[in-house]
Protein backbone atom coordinates (compact mmCIF):
# COMPACT_ATOMS: atom_id res chain seq x y z
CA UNK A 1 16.32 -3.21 79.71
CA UNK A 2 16.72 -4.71 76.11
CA UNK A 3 17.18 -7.80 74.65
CA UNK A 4 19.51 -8.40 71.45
CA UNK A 5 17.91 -10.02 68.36
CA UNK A 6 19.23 -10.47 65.43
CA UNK A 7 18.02 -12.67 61.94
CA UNK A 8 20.14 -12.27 58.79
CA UNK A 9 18.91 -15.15 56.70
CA UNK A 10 21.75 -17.92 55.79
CA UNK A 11 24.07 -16.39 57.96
CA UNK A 12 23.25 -16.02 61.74
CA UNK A 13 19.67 -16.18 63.74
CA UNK A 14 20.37 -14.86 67.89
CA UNK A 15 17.68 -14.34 69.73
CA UNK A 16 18.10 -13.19 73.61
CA UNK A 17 14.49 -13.01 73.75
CA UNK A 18 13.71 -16.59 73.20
CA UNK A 19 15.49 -16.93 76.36
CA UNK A 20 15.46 -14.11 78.34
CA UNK A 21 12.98 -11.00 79.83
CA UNK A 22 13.85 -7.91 79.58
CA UNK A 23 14.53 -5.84 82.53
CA UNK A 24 12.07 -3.19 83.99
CA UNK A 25 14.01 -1.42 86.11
CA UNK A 26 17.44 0.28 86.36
CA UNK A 27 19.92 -1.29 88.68
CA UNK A 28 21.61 0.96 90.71
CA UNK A 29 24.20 -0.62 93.68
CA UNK A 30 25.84 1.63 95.65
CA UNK A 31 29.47 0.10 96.56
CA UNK A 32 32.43 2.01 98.65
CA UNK A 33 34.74 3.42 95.54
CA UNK A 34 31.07 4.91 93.60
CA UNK A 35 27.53 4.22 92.81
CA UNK A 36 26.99 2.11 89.94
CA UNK A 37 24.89 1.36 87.25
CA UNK A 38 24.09 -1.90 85.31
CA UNK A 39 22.99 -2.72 81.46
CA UNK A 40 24.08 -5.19 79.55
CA UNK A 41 26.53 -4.34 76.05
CA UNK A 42 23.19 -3.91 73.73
CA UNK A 43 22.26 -1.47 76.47
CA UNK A 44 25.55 0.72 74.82
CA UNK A 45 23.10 1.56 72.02
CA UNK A 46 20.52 3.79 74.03
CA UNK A 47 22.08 6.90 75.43
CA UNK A 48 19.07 7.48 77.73
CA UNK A 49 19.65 4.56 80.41
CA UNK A 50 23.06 6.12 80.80
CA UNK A 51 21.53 9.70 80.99
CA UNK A 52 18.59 8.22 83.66
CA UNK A 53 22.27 6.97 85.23
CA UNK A 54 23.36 10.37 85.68
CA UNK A 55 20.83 12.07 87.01
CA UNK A 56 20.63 9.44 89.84
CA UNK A 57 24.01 10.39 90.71
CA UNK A 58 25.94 7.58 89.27
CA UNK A 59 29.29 7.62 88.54
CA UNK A 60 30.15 4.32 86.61
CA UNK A 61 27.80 2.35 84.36
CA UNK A 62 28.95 -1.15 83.90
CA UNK A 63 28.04 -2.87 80.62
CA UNK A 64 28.73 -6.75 80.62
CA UNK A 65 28.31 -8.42 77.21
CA UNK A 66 28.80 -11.75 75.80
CA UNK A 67 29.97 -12.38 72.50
CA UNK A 68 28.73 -15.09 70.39
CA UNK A 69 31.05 -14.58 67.52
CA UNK A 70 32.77 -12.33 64.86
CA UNK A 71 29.62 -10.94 63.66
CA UNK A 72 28.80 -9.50 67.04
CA UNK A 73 32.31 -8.35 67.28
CA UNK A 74 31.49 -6.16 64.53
CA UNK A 75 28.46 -5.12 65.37
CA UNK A 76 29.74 -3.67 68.63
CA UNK A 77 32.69 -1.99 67.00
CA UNK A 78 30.68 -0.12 64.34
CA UNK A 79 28.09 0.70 67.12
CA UNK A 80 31.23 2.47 69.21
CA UNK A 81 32.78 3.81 66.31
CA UNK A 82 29.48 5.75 65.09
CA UNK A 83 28.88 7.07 68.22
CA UNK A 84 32.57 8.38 68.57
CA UNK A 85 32.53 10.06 65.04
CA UNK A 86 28.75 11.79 66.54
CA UNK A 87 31.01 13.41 68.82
């Protein structure tokens, strides 16, 4: 459903959405252990596709990512960190 961009001048320029469309629709497969539900990792940073998730009865969310290097190491870390202090 969204596409990762990211410009921080002199030190790394990403954009998914040179390359890529964003979804626009949830993906919902229904498999014999559970019925699952597919983002990808920047999808971790919007509570509400996991919350649509739920309420359509799924029971694991599967977030695939790729990283491109340290920087989006960190940037995932931080994002999981902040939303575990939230809690």
């Amino acid at each position: 459903m969204h596409l990762f961009d990211i410009d921080i001048p002199g030190k790394i320029t990403f954009k998914e959405s040179e390359t890529l469309t964003q979804g626009e629709s949830f993906t919902v497969v229904d498999t014999p252990a559970c019925r699952m539900g597919i983002g990808i990792c920047y999808d971790l940073r919007f509570p509400e596709l996991a919350m649509v998730y739920a309420q359509r009865g799924v029971q694991l969310i599967v977030y695939p990512g790729m990283v491109v290097d340290h920087l989006a190491v960190l940037l995932c870390v931080s994002q999981h960190q902040r939303r575990q202090s939230a809690h």
